[in-house]
C-alpha atoms as a PDB file:
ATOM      1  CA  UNK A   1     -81.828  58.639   2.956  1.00  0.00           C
ATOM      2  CA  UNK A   2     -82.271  60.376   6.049  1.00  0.00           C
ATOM      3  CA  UNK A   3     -80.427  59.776   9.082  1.00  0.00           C
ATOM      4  CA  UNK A   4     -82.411  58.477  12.556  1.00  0.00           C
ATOM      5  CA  UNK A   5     -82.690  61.576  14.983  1.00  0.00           C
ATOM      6  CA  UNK A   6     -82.055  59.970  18.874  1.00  0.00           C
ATOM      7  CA  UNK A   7     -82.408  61.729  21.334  1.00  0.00           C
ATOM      8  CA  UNK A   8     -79.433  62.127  24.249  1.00  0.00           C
ATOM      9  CA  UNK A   9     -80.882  60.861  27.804  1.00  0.00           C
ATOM     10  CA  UNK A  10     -79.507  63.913  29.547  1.00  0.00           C
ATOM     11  CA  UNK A  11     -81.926  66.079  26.741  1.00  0.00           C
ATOM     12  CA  UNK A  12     -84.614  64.032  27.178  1.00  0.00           C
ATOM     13  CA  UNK A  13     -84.549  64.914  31.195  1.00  0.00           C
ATOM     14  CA  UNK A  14     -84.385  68.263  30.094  1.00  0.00           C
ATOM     15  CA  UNK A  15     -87.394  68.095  28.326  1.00  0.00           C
ATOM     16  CA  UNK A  16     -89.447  66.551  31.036  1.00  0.00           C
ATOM     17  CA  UNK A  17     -88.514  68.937  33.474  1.00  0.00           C
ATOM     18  CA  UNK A  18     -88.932  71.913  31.264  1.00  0.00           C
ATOM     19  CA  UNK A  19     -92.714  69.961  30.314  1.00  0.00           C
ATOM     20  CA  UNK A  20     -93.157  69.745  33.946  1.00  0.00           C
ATOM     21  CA  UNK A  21     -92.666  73.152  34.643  1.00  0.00           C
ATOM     22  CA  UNK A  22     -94.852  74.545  32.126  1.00  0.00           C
ATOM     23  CA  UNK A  23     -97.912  72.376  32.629  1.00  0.00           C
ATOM     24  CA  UNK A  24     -97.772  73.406  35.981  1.00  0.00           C
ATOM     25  CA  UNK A  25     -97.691  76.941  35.102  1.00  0.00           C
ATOM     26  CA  UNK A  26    -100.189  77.425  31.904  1.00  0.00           C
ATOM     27  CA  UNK A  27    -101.081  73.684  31.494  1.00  0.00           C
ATOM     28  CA  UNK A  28     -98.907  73.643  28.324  1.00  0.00           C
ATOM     29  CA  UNK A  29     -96.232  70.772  29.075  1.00  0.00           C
ATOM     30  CA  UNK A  30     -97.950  68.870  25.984  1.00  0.00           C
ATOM     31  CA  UNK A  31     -97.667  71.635  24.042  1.00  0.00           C
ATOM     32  CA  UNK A  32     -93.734  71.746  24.539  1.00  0.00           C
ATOM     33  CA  UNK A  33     -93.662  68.482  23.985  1.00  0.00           C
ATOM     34  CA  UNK A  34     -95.240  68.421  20.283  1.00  0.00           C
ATOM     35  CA  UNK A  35     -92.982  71.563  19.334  1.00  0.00           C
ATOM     36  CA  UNK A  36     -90.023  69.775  20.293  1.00  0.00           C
ATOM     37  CA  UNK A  37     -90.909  66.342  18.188  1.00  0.00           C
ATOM     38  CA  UNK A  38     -92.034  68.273  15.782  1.00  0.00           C
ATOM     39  CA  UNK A  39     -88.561  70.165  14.947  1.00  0.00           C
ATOM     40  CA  UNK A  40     -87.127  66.720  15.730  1.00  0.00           C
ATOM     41  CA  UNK A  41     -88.710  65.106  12.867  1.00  0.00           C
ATOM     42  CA  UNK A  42     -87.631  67.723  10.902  1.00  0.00           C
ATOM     43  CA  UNK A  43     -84.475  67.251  11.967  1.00  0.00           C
ATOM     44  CA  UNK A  44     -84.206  64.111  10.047  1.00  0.00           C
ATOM     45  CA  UNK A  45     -85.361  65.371   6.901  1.00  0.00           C
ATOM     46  CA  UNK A  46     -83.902  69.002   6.793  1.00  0.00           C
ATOM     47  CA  UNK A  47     -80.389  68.939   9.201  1.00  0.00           C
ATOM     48  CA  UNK A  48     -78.676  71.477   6.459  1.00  0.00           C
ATOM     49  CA  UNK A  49     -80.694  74.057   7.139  1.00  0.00           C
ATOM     50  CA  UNK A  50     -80.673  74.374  10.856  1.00  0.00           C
ATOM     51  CA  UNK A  51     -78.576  77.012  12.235  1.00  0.00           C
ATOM     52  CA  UNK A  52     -74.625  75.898  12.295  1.00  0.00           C
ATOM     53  CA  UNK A  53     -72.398  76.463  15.655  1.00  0.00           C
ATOM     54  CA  UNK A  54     -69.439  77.909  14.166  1.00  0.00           C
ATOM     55  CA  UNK A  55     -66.822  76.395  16.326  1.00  0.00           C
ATOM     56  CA  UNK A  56     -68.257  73.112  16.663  1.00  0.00           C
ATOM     57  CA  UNK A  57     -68.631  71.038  13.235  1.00  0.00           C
ATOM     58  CA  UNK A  58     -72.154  68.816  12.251  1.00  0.00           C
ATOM     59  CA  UNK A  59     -73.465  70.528  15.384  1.00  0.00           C
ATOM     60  CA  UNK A  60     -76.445  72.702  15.231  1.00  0.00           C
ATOM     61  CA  UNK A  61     -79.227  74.292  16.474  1.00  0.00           C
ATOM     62  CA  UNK A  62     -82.939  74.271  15.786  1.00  0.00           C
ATOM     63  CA  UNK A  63     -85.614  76.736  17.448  1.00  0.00           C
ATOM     64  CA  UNK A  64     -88.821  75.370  18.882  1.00  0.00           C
ATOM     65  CA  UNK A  65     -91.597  77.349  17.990  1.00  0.00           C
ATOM     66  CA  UNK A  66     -93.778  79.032  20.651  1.00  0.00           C
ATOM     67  CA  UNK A  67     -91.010  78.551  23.307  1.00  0.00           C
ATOM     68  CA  UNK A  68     -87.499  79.699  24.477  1.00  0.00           C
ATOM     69  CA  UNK A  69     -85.981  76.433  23.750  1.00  0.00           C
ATOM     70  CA  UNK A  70     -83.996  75.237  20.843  1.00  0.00           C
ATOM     71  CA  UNK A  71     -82.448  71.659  20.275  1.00  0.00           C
ATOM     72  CA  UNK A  72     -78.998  71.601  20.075  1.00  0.00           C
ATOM     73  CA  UNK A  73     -78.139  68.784  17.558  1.00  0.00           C
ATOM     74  CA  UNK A  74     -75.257  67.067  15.899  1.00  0.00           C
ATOM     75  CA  UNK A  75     -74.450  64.569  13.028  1.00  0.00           C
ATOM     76  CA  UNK A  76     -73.100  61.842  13.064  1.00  0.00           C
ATOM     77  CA  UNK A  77     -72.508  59.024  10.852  1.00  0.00           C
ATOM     78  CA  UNK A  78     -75.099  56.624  11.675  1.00  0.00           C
ATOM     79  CA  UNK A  79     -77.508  59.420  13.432  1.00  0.00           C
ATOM     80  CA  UNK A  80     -78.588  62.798  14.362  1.00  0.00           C
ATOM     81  CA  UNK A  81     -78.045  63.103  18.183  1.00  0.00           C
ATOM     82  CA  UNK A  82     -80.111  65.910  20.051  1.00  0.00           C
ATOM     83  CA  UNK A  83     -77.840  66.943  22.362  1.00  0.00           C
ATOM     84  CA  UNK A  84     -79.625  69.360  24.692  1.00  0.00           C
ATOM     85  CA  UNK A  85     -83.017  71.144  25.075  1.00  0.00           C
ATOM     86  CA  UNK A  86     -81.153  74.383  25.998  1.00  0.00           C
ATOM     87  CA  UNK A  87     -83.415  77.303  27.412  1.00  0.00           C
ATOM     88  CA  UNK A  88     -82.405  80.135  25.545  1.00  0.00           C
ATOM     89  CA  UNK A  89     -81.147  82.391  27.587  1.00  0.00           C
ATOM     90  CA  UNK A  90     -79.190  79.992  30.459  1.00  0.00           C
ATOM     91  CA  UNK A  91     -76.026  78.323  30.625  1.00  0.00           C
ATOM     92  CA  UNK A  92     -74.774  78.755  27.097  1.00  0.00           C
ATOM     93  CA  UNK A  93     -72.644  75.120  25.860  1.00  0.00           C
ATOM     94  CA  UNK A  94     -73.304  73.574  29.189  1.00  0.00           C
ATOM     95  CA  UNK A  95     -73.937  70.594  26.847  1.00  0.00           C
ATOM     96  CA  UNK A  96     -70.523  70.287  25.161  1.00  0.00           C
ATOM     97  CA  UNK A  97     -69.409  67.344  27.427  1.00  0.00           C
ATOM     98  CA  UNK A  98     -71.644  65.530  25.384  1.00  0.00           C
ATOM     99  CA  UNK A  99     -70.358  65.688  21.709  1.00  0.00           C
ATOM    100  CA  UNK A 100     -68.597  62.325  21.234  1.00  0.00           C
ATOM    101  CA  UNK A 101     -64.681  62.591  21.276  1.00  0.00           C
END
């Protein structure tokens, strides 16, 4: 049975800005949008074989296609959590105050 994939409200803030950005600048904020539901449904069907953090257990990370973005996502019991949309190439684990204790 797969697990429900939530996403964290912090993430989904991310998102909007980062749509925001990008339909302003190519008109392609919907676009960003769909990738990132896409790999989120996914997510709940495939969470093995995204790419594992190696010092962080059940977290891991998923590319979105056609963008610098990939979801940073962990498992937990109940759920899959998206933790961050994380730009690619800014603040690296700026999201870790997130994870659950």
């Amino acid at each position: 049975m797969n697990k429900p994939v939530e996403i964290h409200p912090a993430a989904e803030q991310e998102l909007i800005e980062a749509a925001q950005w990008y339909e302003e600048r190519a008109s392609l904020g919907s676009d960003l949008i769909d990738e990132v539901l896409a790999v989120r449904d996914m997510l709940a069907e495939r969470f093995e074989t995204y790419t594992p953090l190696s010092d962080m257990p059940g977290v891991r990370s998923a590319d979105v296609r056609r963008f610098p973005y990939r979801l940073i996502c962990h498992s937990q019991p109940d759920r899959i959590l998206v933790l961050a949309v994380a730009h690619e190439r800014r603040r690296p684990a700026y999201w870790r105050d997130r994870l659950p204790e």
